[in-house]
N, C-alpha and C. Protein backbone atom coordinates (compact mmCIF):
# COMPACT_ATOMS: atom_id res chain seq x y z
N UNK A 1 11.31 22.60 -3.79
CA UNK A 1 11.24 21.19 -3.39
C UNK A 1 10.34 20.47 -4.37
N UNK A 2 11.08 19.33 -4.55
CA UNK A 2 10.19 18.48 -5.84
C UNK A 2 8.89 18.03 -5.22
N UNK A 3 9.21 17.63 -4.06
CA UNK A 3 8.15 16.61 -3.66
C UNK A 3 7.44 17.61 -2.16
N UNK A 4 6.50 17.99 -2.26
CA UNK A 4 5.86 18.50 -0.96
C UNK A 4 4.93 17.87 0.16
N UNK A 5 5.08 17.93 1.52
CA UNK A 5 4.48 17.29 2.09
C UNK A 5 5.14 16.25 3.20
N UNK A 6 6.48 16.46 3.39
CA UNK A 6 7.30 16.43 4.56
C UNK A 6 7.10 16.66 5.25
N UNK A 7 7.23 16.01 6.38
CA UNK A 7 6.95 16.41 7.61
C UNK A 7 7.64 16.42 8.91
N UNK A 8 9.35 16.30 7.65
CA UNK A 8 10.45 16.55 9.08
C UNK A 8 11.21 17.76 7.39
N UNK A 9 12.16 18.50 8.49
CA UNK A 9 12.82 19.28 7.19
C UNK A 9 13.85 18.29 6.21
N UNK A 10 13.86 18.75 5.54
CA UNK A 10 14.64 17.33 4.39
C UNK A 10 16.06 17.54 4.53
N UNK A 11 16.40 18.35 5.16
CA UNK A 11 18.27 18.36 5.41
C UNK A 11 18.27 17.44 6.11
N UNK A 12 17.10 16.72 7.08
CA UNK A 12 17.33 15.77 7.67
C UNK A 12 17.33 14.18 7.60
N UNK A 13 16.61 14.65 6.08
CA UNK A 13 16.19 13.10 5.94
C UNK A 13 17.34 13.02 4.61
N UNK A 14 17.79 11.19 4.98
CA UNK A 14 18.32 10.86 3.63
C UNK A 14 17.64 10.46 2.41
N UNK A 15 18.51 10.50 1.34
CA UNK A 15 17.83 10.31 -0.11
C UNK A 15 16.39 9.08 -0.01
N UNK A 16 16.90 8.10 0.68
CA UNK A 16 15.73 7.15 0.28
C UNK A 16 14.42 7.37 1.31
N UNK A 17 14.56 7.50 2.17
CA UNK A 17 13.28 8.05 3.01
C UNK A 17 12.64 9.45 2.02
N UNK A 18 13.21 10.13 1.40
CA UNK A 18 12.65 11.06 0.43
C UNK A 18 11.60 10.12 -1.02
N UNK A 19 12.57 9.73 -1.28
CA UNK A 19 11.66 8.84 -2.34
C UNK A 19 11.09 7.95 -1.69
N UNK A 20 11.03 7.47 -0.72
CA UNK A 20 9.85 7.00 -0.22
C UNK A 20 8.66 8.03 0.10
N UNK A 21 8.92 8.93 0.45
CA UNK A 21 8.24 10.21 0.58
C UNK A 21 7.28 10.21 -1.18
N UNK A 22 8.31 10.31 -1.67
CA UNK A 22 7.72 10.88 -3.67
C UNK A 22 6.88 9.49 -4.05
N UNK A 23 6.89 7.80 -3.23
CA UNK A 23 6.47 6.84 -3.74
C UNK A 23 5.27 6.92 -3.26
N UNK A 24 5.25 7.29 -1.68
CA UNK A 24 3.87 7.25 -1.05
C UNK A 24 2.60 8.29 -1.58
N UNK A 25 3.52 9.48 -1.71
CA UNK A 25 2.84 10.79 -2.42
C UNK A 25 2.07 10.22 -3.76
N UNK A 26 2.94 10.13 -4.57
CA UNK A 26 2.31 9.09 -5.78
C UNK A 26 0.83 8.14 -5.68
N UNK A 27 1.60 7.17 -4.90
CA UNK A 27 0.36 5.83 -4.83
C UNK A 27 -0.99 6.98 -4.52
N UNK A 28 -1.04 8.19 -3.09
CA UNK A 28 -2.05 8.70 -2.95
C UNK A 28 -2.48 8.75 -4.21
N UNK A 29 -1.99 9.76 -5.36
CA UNK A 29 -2.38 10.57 -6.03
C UNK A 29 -3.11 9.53 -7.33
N UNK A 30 -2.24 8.62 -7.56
CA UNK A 30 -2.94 7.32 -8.24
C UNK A 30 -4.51 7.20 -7.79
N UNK A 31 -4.33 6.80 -6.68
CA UNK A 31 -5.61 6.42 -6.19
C UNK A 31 -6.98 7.05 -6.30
N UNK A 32 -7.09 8.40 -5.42
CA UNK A 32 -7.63 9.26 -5.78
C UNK A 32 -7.58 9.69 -7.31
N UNK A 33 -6.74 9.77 -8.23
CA UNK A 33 -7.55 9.49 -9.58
C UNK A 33 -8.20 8.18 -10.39
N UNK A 34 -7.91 7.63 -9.38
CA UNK A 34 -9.03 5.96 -9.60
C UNK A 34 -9.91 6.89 -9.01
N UNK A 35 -10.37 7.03 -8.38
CA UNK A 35 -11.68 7.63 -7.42
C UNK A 35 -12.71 8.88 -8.65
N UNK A 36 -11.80 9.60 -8.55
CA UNK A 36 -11.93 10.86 -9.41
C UNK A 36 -12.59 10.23 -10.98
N UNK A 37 -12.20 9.45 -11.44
CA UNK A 37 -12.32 8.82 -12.89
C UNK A 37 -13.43 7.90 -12.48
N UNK A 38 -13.42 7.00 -11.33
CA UNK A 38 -15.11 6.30 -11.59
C UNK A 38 -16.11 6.62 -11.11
N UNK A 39 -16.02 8.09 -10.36
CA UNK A 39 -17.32 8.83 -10.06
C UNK A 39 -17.58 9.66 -11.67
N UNK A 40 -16.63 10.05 -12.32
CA UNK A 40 -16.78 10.47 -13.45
C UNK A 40 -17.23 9.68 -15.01
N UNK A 41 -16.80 7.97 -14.87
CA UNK A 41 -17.69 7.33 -15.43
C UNK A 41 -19.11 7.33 -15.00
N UNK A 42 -19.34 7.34 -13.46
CA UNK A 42 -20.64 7.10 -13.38
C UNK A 42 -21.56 7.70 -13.43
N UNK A 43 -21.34 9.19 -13.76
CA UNK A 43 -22.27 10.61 -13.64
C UNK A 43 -22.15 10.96 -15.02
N UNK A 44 -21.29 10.21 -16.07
CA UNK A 44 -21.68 10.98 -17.38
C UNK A 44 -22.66 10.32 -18.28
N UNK A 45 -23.35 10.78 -19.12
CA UNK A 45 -24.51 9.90 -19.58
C UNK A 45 -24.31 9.24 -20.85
N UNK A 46 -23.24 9.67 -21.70
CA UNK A 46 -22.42 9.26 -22.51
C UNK A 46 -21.58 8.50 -22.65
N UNK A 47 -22.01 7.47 -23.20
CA UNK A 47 -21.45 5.73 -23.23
C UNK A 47 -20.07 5.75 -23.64
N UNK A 48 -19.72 7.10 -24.43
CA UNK A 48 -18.29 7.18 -25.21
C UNK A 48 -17.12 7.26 -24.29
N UNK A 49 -17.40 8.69 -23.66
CA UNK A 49 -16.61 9.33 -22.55
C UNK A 49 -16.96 8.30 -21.65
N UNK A 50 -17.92 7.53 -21.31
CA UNK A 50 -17.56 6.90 -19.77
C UNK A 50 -16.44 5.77 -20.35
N UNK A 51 -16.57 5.20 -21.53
CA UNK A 51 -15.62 4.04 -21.82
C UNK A 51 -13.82 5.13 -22.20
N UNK A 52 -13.95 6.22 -22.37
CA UNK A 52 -12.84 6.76 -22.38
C UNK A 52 -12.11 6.61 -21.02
N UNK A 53 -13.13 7.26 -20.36
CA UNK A 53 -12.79 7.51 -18.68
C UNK A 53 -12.26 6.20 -18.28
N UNK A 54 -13.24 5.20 -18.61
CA UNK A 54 -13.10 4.07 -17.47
C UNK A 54 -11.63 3.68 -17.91
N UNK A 55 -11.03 3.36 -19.33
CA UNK A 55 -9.60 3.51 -19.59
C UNK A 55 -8.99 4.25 -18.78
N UNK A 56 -8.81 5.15 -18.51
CA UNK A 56 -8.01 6.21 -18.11
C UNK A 56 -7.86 5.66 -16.76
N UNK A 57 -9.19 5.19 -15.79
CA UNK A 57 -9.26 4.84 -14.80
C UNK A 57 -8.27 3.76 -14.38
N UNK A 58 -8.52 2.25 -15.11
CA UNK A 58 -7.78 1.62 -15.05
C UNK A 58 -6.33 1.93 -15.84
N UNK A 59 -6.16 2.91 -15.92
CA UNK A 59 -4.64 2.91 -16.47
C UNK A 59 -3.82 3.45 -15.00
N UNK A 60 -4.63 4.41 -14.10
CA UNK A 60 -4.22 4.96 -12.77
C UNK A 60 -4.36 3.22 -11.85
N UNK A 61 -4.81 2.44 -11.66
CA UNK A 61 -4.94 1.33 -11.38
C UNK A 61 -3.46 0.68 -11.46
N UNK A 62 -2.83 0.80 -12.72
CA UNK A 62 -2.11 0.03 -13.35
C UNK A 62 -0.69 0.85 -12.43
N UNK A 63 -0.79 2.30 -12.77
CA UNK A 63 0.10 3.35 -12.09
C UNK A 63 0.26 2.66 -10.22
N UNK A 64 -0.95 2.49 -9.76
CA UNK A 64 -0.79 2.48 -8.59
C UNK A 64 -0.70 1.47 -7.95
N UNK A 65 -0.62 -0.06 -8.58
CA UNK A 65 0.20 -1.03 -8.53
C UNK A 65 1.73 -1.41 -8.66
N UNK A 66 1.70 -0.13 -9.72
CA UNK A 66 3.72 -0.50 -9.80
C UNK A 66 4.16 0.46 -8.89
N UNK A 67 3.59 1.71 -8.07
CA UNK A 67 3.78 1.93 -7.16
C UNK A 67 4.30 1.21 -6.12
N UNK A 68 2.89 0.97 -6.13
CA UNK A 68 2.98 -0.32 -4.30
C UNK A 68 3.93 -1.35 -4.41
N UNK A 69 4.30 -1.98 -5.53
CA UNK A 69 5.63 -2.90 -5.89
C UNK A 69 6.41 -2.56 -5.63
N UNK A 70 7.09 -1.05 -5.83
CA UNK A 70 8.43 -0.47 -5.36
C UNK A 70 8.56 -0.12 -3.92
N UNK A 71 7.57 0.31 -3.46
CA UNK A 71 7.17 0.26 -1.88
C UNK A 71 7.58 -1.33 -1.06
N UNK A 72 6.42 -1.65 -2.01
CA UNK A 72 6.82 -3.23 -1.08
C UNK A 72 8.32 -3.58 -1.42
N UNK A 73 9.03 -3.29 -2.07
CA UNK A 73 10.30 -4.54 -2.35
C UNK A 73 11.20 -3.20 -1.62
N UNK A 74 10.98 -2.48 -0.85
CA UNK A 74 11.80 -1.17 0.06
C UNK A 74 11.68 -1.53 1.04
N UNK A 75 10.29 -2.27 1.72
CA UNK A 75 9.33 -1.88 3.18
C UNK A 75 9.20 -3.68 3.60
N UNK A 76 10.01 -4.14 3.98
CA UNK A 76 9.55 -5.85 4.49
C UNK A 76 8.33 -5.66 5.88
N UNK A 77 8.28 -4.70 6.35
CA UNK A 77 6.90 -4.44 6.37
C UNK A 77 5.55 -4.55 6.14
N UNK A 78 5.87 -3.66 5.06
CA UNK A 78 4.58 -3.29 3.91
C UNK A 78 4.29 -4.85 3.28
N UNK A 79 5.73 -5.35 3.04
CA UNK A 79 5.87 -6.71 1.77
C UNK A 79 5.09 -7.91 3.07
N UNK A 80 5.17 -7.90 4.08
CA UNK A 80 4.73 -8.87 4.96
C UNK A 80 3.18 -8.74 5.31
N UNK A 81 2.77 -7.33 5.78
CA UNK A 81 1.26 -6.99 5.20
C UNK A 81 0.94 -7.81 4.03
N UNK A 82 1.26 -6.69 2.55
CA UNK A 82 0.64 -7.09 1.60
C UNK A 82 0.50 -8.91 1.32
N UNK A 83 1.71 -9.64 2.09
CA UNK A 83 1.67 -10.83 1.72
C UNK A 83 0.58 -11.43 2.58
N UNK A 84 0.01 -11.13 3.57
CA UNK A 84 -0.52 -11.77 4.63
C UNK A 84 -2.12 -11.48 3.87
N UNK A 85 -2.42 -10.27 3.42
CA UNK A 85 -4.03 -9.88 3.26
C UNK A 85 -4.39 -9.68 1.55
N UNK A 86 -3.26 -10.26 0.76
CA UNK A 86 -3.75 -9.54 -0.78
C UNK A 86 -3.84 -10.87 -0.78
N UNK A 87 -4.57 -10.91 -2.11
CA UNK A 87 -5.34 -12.26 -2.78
C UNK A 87 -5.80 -13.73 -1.65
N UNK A 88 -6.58 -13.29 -0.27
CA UNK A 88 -7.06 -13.69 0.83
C UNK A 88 -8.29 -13.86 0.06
N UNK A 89 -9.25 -15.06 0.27
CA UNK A 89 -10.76 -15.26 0.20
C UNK A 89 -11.41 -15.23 1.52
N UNK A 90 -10.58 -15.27 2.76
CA UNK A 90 -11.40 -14.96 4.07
C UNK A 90 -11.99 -13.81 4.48
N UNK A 91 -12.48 -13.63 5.06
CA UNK A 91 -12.96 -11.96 5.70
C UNK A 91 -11.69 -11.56 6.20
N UNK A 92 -11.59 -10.13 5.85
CA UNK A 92 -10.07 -9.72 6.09
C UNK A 92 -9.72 -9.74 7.57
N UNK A 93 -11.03 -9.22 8.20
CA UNK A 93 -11.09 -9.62 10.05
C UNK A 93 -10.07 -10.97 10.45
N UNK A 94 -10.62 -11.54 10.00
CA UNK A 94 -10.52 -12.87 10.16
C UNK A 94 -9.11 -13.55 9.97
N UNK A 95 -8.61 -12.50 8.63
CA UNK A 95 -7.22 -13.30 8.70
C UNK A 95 -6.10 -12.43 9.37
N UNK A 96 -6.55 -11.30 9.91
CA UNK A 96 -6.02 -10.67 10.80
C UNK A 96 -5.91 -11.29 12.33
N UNK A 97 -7.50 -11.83 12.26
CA UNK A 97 -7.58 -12.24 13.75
C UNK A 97 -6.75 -13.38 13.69
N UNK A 98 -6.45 -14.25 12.64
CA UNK A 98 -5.55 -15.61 12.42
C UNK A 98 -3.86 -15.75 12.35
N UNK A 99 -3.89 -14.05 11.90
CA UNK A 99 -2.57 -13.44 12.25
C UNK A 99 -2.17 -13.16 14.02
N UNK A 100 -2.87 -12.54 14.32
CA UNK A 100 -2.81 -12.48 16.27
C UNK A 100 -2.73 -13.31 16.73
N UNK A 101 -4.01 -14.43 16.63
CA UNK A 101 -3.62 -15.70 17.41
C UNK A 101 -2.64 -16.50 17.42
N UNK A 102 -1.92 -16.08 15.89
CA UNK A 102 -0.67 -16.81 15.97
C UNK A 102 0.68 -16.17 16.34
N UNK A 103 0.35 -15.37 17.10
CA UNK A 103 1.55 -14.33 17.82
C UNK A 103 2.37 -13.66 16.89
N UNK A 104 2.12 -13.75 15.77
CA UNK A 104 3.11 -12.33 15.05
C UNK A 104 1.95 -11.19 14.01
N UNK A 105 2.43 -11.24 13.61
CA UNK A 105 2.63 -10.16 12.40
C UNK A 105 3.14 -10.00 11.18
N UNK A 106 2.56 -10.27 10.01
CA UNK A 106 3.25 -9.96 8.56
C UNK A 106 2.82 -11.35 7.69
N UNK A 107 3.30 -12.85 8.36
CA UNK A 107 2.71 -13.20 7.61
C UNK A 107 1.38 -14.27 7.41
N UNK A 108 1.17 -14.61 6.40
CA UNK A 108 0.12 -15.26 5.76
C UNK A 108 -0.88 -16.11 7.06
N UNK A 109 -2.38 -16.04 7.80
CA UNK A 109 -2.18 -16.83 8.70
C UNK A 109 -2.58 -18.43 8.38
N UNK A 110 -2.18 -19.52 8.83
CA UNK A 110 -2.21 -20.47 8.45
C UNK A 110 -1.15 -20.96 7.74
N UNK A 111 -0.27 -20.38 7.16
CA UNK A 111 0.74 -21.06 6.66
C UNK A 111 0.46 -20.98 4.97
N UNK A 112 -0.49 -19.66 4.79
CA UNK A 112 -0.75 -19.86 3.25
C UNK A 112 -0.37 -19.36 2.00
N UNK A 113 0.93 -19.24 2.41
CA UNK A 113 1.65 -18.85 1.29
C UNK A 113 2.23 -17.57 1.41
N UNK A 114 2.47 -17.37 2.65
CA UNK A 114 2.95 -15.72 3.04
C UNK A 114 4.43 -16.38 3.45
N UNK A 115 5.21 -15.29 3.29
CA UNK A 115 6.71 -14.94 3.52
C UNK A 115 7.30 -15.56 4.24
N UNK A 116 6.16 -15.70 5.93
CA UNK A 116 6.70 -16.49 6.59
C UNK A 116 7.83 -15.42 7.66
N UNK A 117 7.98 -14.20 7.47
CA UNK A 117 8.61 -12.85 8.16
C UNK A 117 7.73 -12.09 9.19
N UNK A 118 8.86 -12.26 10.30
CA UNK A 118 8.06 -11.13 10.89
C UNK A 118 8.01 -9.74 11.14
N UNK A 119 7.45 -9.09 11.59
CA UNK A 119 7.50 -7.72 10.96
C UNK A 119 8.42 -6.80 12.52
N UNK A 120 8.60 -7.17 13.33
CA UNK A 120 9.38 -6.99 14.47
C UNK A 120 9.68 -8.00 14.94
N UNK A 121 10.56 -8.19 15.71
CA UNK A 121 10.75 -8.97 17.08
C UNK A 121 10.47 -9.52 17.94
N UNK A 122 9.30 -8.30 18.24
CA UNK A 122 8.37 -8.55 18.91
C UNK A 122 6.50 -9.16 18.62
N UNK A 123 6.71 -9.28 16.77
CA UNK A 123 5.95 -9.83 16.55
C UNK A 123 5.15 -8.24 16.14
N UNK A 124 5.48 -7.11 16.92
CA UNK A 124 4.25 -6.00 16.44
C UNK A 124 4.19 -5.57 15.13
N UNK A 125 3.12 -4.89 14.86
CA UNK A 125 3.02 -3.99 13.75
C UNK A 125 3.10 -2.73 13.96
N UNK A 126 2.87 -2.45 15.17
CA UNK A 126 2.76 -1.01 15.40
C UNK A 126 4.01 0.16 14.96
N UNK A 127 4.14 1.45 14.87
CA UNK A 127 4.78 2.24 14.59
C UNK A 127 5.89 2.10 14.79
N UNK A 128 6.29 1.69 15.60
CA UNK A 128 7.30 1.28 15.95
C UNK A 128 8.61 0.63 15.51
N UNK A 129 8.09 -0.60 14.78
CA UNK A 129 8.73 -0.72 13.69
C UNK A 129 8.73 -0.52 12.63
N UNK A 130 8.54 0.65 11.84
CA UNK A 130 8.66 1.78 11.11
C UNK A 130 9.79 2.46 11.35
N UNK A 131 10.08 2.92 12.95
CA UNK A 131 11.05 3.39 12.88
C UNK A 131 12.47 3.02 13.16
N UNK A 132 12.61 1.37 13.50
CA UNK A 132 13.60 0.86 13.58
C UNK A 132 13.75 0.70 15.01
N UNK A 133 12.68 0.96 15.95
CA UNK A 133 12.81 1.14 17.02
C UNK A 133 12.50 0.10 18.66
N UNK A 134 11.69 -0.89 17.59
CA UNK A 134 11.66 -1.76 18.53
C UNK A 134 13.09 -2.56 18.75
């Protein structure tokens, strides 16, 4: 198996829930080498290697953005999240809590430039609609 870490057997799942599987796997692994690379700029004492590293760092950065792009343009979900809380200047609380009060879910609260989608029917976020199930 290419991709490990399924957690239903894969005769069951179709092709794209798999690569969603290999996208999510990814973004982890991105990340955690963002992590991995700026504890390793910050513990070496050598100005060379940390400016090597910190490259390297932001190049996993770069990896784990075009990730989340292919995710989001799969997941109107994910794309209604990310639209509601990325490039926000409020406390993230806050525009969550601005999201609730306004009875849905996904987008932007206030009207600020989000999608304007909701993420169920019912307005939830919960698991639920993940699985198609509300």
């Amino acid at each position: 198996m290419g991709s490990e870490g399924l957690h239903e057997a894969a005769e069951l799942l179709d092709e794209a829930t798999v690569d969603h599987h290999r996208a999510v796997t990814s973004l982890v692994e991105e990340l955690e080498a963002v992590d991995w690379y700026d504890q390793r700029v910050k513990a070496t004492t050598d100005s060379s290697l940390a400016a090597v590293l910190a490259h390297n760092r932001d190049e996993e950065k770069e990896h784990a953005c075009m990730t989340l792009e292919w995710l989001r343009r799969r997941d109107p979900v994910l794309d209604a999240h990310l639209r509601t809380y990325l490039f926000t200047t409020e406390p993230i609380t806050e525009v969550e809590a601005g999201v609730e009060s306004a009875g849905g879910g996904g987008s932007r609260a206030g009207g600020g430039g989000g999608a304007g989608r909701s993420a169920g029917s019912s307005g939830s976020l919960g698991i639920g609609t993940l699985k198609g199930t509300e």
